[in-house]
Protein backbone atom coordinates (compact mmCIF):
# COMPACT_ATOMS: atom_id res chain seq x y z
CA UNK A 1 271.78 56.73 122.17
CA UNK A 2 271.74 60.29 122.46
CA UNK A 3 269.28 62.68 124.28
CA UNK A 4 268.73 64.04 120.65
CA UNK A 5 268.03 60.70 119.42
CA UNK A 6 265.57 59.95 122.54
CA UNK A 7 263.78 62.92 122.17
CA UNK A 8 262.97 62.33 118.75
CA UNK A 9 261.76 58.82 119.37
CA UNK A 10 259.46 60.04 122.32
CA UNK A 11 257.79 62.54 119.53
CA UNK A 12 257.73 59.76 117.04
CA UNK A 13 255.90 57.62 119.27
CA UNK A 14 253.33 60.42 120.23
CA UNK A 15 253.11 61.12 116.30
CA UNK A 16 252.58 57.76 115.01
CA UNK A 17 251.90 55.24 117.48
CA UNK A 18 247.99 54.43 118.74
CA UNK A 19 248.63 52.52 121.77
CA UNK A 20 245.96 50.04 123.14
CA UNK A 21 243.25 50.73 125.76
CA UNK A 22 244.65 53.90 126.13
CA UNK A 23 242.77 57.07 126.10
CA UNK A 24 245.40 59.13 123.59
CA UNK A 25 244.61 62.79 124.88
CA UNK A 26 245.79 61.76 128.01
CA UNK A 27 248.50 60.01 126.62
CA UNK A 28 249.99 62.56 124.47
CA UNK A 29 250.33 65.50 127.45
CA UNK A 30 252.85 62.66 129.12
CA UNK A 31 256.30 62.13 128.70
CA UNK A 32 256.43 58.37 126.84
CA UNK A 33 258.24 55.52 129.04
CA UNK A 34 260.01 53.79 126.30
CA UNK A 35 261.35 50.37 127.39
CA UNK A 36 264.50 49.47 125.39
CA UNK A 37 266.13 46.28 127.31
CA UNK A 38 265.67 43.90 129.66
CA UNK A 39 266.66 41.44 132.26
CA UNK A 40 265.29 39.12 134.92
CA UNK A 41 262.29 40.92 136.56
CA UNK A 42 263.62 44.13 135.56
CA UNK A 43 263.03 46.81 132.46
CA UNK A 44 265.16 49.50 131.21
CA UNK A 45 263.82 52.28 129.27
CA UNK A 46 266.06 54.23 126.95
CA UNK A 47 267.72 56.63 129.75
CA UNK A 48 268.87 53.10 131.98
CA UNK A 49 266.37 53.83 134.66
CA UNK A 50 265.09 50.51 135.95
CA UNK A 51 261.65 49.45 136.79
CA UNK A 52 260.31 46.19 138.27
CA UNK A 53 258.14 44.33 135.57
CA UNK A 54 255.09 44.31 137.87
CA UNK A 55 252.89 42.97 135.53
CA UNK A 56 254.80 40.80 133.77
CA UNK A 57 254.92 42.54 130.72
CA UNK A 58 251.18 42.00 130.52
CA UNK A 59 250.99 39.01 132.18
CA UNK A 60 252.92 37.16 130.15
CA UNK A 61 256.47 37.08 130.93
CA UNK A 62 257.25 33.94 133.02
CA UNK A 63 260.98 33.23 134.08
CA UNK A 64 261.96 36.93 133.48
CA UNK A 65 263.79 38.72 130.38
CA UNK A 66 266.64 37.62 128.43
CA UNK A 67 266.33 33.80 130.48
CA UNK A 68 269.25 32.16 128.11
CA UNK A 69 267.34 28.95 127.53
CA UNK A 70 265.00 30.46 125.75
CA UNK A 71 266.99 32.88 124.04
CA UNK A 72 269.08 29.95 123.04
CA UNK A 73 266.01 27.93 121.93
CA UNK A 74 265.13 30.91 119.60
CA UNK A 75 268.36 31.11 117.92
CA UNK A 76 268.93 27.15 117.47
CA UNK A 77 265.59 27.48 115.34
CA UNK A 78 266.01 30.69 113.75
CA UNK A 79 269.43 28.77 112.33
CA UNK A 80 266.72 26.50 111.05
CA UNK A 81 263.71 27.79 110.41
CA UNK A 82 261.27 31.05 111.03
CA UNK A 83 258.17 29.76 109.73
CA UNK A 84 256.39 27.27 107.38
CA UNK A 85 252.83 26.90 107.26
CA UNK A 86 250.64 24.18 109.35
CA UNK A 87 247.99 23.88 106.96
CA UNK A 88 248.43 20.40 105.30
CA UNK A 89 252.23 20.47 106.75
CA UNK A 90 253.85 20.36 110.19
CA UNK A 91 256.79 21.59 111.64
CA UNK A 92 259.53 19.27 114.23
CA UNK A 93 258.23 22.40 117.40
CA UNK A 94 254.70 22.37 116.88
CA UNK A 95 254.40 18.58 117.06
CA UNK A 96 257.28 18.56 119.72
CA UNK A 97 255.53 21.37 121.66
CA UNK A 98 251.81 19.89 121.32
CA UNK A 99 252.75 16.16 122.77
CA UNK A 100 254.05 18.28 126.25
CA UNK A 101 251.27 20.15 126.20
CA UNK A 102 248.83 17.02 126.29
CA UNK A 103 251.05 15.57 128.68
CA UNK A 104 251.00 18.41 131.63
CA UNK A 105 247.02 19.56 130.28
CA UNK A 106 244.80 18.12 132.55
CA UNK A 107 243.54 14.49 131.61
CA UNK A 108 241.51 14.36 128.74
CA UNK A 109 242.53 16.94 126.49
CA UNK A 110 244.03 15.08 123.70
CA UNK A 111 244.50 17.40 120.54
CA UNK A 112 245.99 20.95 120.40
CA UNK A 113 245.06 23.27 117.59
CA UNK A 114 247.41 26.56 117.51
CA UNK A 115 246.68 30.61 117.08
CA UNK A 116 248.62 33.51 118.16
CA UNK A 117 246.70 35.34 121.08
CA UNK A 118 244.28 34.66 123.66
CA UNK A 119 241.31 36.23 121.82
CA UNK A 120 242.15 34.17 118.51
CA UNK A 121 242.20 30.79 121.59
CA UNK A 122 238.48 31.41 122.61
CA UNK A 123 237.38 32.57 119.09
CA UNK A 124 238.60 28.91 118.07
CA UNK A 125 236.70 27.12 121.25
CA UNK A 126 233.46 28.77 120.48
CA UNK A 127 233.28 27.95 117.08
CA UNK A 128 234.63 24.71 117.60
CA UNK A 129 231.73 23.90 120.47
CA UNK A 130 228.80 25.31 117.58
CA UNK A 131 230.05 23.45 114.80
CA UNK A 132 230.31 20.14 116.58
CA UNK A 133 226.68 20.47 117.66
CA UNK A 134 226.04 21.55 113.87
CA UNK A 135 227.57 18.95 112.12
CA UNK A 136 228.18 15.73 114.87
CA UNK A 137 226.21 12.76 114.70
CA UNK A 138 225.42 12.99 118.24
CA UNK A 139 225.37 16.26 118.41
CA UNK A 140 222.35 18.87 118.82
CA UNK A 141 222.16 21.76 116.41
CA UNK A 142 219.62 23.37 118.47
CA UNK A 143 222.63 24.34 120.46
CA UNK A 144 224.12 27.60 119.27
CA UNK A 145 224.41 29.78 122.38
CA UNK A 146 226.62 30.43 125.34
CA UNK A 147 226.59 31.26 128.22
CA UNK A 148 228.80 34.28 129.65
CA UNK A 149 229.75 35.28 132.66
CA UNK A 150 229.53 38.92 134.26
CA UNK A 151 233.11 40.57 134.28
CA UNK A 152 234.69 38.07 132.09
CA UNK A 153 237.12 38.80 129.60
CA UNK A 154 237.88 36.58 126.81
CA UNK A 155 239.57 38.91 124.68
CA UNK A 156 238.45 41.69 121.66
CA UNK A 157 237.58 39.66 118.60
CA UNK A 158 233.74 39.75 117.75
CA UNK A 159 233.22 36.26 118.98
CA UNK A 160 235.31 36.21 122.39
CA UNK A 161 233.70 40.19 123.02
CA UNK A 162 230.25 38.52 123.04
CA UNK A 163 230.83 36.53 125.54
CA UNK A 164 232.68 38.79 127.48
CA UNK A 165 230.59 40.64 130.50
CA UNK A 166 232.82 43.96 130.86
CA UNK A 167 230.21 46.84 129.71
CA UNK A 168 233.35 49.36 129.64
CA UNK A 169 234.83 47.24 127.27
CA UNK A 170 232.38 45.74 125.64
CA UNK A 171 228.78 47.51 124.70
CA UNK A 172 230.33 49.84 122.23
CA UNK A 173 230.24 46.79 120.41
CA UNK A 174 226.23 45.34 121.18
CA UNK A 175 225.22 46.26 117.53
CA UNK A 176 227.95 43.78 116.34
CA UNK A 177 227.74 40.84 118.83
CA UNK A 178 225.71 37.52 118.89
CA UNK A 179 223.29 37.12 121.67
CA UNK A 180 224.41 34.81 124.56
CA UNK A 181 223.08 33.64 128.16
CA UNK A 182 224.68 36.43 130.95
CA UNK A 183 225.10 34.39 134.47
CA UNK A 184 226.22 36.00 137.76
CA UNK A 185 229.59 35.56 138.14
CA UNK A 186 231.13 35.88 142.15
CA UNK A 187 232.37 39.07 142.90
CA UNK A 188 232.09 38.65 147.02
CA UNK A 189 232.97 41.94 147.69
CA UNK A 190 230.34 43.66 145.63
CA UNK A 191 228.09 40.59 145.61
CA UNK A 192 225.34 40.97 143.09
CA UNK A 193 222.39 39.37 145.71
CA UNK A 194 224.10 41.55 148.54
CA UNK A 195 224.88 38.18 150.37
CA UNK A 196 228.23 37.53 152.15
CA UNK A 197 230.25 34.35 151.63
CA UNK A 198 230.07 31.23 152.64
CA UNK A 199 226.46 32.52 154.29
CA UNK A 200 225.59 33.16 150.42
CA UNK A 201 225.26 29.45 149.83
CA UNK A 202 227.04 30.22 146.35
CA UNK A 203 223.63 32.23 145.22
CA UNK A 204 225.24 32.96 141.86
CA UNK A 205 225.53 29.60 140.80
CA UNK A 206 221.71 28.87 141.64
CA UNK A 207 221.64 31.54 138.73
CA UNK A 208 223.57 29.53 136.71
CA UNK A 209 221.92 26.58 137.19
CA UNK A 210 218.60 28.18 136.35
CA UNK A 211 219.96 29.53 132.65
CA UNK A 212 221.01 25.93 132.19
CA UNK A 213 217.66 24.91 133.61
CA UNK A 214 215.76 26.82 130.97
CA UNK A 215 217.62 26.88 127.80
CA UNK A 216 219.88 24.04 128.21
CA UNK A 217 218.82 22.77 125.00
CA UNK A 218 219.69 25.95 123.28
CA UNK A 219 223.21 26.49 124.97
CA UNK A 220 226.00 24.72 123.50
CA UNK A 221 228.68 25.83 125.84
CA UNK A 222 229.24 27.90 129.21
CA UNK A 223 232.76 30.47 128.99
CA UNK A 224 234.28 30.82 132.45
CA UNK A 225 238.04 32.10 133.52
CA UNK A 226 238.99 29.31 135.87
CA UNK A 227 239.77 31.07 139.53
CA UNK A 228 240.42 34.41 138.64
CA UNK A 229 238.12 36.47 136.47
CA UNK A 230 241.33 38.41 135.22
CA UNK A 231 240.54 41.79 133.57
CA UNK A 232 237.15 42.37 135.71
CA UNK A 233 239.71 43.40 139.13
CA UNK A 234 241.24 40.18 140.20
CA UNK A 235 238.13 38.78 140.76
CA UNK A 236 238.74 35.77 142.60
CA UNK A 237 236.39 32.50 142.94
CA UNK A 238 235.39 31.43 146.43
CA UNK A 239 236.39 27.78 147.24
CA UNK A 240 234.22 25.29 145.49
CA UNK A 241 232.72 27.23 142.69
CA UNK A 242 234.39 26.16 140.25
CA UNK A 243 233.85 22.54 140.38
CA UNK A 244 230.47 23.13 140.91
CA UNK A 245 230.33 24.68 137.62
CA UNK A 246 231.77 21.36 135.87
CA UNK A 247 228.83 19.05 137.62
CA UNK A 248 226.71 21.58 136.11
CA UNK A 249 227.80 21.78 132.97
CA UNK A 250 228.26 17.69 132.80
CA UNK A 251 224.54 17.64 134.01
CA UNK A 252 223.25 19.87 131.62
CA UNK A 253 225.20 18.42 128.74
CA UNK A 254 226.96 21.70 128.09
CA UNK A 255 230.31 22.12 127.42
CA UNK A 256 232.92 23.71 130.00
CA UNK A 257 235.13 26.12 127.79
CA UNK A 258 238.13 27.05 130.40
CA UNK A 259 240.40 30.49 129.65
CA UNK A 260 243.15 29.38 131.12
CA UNK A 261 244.79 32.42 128.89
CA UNK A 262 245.59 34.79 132.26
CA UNK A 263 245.78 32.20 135.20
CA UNK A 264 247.97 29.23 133.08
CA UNK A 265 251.64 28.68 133.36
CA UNK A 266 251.88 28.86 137.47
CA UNK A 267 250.13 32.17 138.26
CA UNK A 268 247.77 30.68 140.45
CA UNK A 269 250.81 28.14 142.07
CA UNK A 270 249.66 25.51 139.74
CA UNK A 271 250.30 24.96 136.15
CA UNK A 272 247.06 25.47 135.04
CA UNK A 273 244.26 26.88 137.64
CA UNK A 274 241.78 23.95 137.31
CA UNK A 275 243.90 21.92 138.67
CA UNK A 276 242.83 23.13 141.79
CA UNK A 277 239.35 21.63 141.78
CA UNK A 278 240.37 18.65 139.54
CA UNK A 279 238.26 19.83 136.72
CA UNK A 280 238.66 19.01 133.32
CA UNK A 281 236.95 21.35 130.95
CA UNK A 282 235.80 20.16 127.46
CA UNK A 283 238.12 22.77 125.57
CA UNK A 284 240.76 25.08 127.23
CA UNK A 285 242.04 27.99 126.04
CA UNK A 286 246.10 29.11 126.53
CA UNK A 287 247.93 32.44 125.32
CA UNK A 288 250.45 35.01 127.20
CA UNK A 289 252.87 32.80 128.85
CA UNK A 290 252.90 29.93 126.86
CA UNK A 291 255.95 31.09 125.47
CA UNK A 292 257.50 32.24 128.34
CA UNK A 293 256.76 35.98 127.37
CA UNK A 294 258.81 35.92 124.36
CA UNK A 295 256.54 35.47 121.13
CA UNK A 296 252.82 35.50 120.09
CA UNK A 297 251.39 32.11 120.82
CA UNK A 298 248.12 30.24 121.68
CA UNK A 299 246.84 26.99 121.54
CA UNK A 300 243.15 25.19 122.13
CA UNK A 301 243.17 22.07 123.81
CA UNK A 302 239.91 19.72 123.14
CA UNK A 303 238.97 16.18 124.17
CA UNK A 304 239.46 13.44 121.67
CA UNK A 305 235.13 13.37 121.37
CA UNK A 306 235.03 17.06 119.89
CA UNK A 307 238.26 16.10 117.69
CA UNK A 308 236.35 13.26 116.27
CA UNK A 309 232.88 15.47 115.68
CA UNK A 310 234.95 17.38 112.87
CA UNK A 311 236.34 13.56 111.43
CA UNK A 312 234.31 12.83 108.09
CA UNK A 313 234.85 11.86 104.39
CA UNK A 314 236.37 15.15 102.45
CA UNK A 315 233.20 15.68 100.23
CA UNK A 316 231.50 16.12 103.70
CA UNK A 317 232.96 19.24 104.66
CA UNK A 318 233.06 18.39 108.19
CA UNK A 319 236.31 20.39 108.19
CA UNK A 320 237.15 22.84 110.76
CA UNK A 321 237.74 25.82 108.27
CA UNK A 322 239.64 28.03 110.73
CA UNK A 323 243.09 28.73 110.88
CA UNK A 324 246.00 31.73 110.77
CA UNK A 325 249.31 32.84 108.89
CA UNK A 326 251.01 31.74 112.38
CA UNK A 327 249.30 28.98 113.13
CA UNK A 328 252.26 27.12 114.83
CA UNK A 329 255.01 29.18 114.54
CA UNK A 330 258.29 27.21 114.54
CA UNK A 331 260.10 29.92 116.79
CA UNK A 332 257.39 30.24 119.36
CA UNK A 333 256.79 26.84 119.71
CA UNK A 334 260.41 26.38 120.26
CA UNK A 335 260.60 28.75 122.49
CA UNK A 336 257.39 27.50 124.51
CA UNK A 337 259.08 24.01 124.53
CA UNK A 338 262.14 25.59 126.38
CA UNK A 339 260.43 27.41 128.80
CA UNK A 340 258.46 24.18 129.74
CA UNK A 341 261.76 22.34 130.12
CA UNK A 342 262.64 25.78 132.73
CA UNK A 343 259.35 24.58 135.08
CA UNK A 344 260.94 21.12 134.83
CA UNK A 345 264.20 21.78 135.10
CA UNK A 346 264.05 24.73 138.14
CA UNK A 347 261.37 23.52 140.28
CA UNK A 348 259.70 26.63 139.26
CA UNK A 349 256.45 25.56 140.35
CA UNK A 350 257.88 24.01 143.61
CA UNK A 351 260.12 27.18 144.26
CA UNK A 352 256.93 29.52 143.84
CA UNK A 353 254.76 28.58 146.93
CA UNK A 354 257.54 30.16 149.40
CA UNK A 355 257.28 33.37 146.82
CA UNK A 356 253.54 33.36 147.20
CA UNK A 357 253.28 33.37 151.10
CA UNK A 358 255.89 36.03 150.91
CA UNK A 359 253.51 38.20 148.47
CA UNK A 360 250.68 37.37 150.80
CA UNK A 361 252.44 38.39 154.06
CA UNK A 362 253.84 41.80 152.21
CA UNK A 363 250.35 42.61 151.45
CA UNK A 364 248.91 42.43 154.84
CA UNK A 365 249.52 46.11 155.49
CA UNK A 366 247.54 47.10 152.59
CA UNK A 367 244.49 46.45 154.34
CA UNK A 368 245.02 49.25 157.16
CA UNK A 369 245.34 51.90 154.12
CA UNK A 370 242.32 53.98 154.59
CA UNK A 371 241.68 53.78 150.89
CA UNK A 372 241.66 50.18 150.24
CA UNK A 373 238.50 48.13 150.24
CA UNK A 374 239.58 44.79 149.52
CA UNK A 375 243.24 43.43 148.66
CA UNK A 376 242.61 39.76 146.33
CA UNK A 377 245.25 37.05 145.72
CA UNK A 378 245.43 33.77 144.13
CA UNK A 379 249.06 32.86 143.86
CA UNK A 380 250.67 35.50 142.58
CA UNK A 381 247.71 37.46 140.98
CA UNK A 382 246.48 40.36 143.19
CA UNK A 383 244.11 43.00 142.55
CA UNK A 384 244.17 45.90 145.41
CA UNK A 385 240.74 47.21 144.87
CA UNK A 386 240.61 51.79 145.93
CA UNK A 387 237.57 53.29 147.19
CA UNK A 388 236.68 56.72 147.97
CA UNK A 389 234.67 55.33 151.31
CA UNK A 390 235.75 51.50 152.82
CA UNK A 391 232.40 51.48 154.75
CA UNK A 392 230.26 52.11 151.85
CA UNK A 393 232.59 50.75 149.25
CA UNK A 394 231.59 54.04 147.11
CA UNK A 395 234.00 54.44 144.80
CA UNK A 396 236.64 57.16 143.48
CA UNK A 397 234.52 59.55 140.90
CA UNK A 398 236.31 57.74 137.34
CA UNK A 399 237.53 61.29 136.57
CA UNK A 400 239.96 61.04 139.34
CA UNK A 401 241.58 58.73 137.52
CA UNK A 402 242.98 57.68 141.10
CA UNK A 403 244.19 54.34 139.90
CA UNK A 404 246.03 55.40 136.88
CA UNK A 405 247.78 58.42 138.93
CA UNK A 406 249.06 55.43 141.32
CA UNK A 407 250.45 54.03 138.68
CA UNK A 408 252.20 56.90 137.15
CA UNK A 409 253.37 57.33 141.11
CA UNK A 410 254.74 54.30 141.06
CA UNK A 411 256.72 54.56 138.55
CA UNK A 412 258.86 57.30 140.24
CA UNK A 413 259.52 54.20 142.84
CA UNK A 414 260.96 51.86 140.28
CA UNK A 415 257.97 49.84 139.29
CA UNK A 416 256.11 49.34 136.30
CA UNK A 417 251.92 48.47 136.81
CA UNK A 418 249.06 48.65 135.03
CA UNK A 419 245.28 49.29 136.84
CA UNK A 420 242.33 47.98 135.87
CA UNK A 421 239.85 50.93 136.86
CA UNK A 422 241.00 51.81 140.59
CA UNK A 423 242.36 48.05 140.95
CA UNK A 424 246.15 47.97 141.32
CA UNK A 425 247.30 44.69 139.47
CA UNK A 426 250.32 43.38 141.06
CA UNK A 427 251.11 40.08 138.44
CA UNK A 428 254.86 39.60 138.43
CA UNK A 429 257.03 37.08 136.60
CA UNK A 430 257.12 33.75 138.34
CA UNK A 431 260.89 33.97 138.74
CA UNK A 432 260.95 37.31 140.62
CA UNK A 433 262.54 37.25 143.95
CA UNK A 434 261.77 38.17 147.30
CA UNK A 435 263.69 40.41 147.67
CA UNK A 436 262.22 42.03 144.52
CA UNK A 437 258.67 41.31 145.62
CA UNK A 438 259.33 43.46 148.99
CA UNK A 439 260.41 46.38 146.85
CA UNK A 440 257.42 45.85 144.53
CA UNK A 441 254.99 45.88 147.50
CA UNK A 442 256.36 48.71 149.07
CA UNK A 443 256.84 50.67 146.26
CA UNK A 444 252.90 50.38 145.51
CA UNK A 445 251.92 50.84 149.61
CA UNK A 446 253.65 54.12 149.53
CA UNK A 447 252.19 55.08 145.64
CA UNK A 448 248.92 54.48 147.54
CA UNK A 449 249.43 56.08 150.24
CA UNK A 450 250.76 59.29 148.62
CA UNK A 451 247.84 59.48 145.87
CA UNK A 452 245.11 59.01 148.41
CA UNK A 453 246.31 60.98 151.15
């Protein structure tokens, strides 16, 4: 490609593209990085300058770029077949693809219905958990709310937004969202009741328990990202909390909705984060790396009692009347199949707790930086949280744009990022290195150091 060429795609982009969450004036005095290739834990953009996939290409990107079993499991199918609709057919991948699913899901999950992102996943569970109470038997149809959490993020569809607790994000949008319950989620190093953990006796699930308490006839199901509340910073769970919520929830006769879109497929060290707890949620939500990173595809899981709510005579119209163009794709479920045969096949899970005690000792010397407040990490999610004052935990005026300029320094290092605010996301593939993850950590130490002073 020549510079000519280049330089007309970098003005091309700036003239036609609207890129998301991005504030475009900002965007548009910047030279464009445009990615063309890549390979293993690394990018190329169109000049060959390499950057570490820090954040996995969005959290999604699993056993790194161009991994040839699943560029060979594309191809076989493409040979075969690109797509044929799953309403009232099926396809050999989707069925193949939602028998392994049940198999590795935790136990009870028994049926799989498909979309194509993580918003489309939750969009599906909610309706799912208000039109079983609507139309089941033993169901209750005075339950038609939910109950959110504060900083969640479920994705941007009207549905998973009002659930979502992320007022940057989401009051733009109040006018056009259905009420629901807000709970205190933890956030330990801002804590809500000004408590400190474990002293805090878990105050913010007393608060939970008292929504449940009073409207627990009304509430239908409670949303929760199992862990890690992803797009709010990193926000990790403290020990405990989150089976806690599923006794609730099991008291209260509510069901436990699980967005296991950001923390499934390993990034917590297990292949799905409640594992951790042993919790089985009523209906769990997967996207991003499903598919290893390669395609668009999601899936609900439900147990085989919310299946059978929607069972019924046709003339009954118990159907669930939901469903996309995609639903099922034959390429990404292929695709998703292979990379599930890569955790099998490579130990990946096995291999990663060495990688993840690595990342945690690299990150130890974040904490002297004068200009970090706290430094999270569950597995190999970590959110390095910047504040203008560490004893007050005041934070940088937003017009600083402090997090986004240690991005942009980072990038002159060889690593790619993405902040949420002032948190510095560090979420890279589950096959990166450690080699790679020392260069990755020291890359974003010094970007820190430099912007911050």
């Amino acid at each position: 490609m020549t510079s000519k060429d280049r330089k007309k795609l970098e003005i091309d982009d700036k003239k036609y593209v609207w890129h998301p969450f991005t504030q475009m004036r900002g965007y548009e005095k910047e030279t464009p990085l445009i990615i063309e290739e890549g390979e293993g834990c690394l990018l190329r953009d169109m000049e060959g300058n390499s950057y570490i996939d820090g954040v996995s290409s969005l959290w999604t990107n699993v056993h790194g770029h161009r991994k040839k079993k699943l560029d060979d499991a594309l191809k076989e199918q493409l040979g075969k077949i690109a797509h044929s609709t799953l309403l009232g057919l099926s396809n050999i991948p989707a069925i193949r693809l939602a028998k392994k699913l049940i198999a590795i899901a935790p136990a009870g999950l028994t049926k799989v219905f498909y979309s194509d992102n993580g918003s489309t996943a939750n969009e599906i569970a909610l309706k799912m958990a208000f039109q079983y109470h609507q139309q089941c038997p033993w169901g209750k149809r005075s339950k038609k709310k939910f109950i959110r959490l504060s900083n969640a993020y479920h994705g941007d569809t009207i549905g998973s937004v009002s659930v979502g607790g992320i007022d940057l994000f989401h009051s733009m949008y109040k006018d056009l969202l259905f009420p629901s319950f807000k709970a205190e989620a933890p956030y330990c190093y801002r804590c809500t009741f000004g408590k400190t953990h474990p002293a805090c006796g878990l105050e913010c699930l007393t608060h939970v328990e008292g929504i449940m308490k009073a409207h627990g006839q009304e509430i239908a199901a409670l949303v929760i990202e199992p862990l890690v509340q992803g797009a709010g910073g990193i926000l990790v769970q403290p020990p405990g909390y989150l089976k806690r919520v599923r006794e609730l929830c099991t008291r209260y006769n509510i069901f436990m909705i699980a967005d296991e879109v950001a923390v499934g497929f390993g990034k917590t060290g297990k292949m799905f984060a409640c594992e951790h707890e042993g919790v089985v949620p009523d209906i769990m939500a997967l996207a991003k790396g499903i598919a290893g990173g390669y395609l668009p595809l999601a899936a609900t899981l439900v147990t085989q009692e919310i299946y059978e709510g929607f069972l019924g005579e046709f003339e009954e119209f118990k159907t669930f009347f939901h469903g996309h163009t995609f639903t099922g794709n034959p390429l990404a479920c292929a695709v998703a199949i292979a990379s599930l045969e890569v955790f099998e096949e490579e130990r990946t899970l096995d291999k990663l707790k060495a990688k993840i005690a690595h990342l945690a000792k690299r990150l130890k010397p974040f904490a002297s930086l004068e200009h970090v407040g706290e430094v999270r990490q569950c597995g190999i999610m970590v959110g390095i949280e910047l504040v203008y004052n560490r004893e007050t935990k005041q934070p940088f005026p937003p017009e600083k744009r402090t997090g986004h300029r240690v991005i942009m320094e980072a990038r002159k290092r060889g690593v790619i990022i993405r902040p949420l605010g002032d948190v510095i996301v560090l979420m890279p593939p589950l096959g990166i290195s450690k080699k790679e993850i020392d260069l990755l950590c020291q890359a974003v130490y010094d970007s820190i150091r430099t912007v911050t002073g």
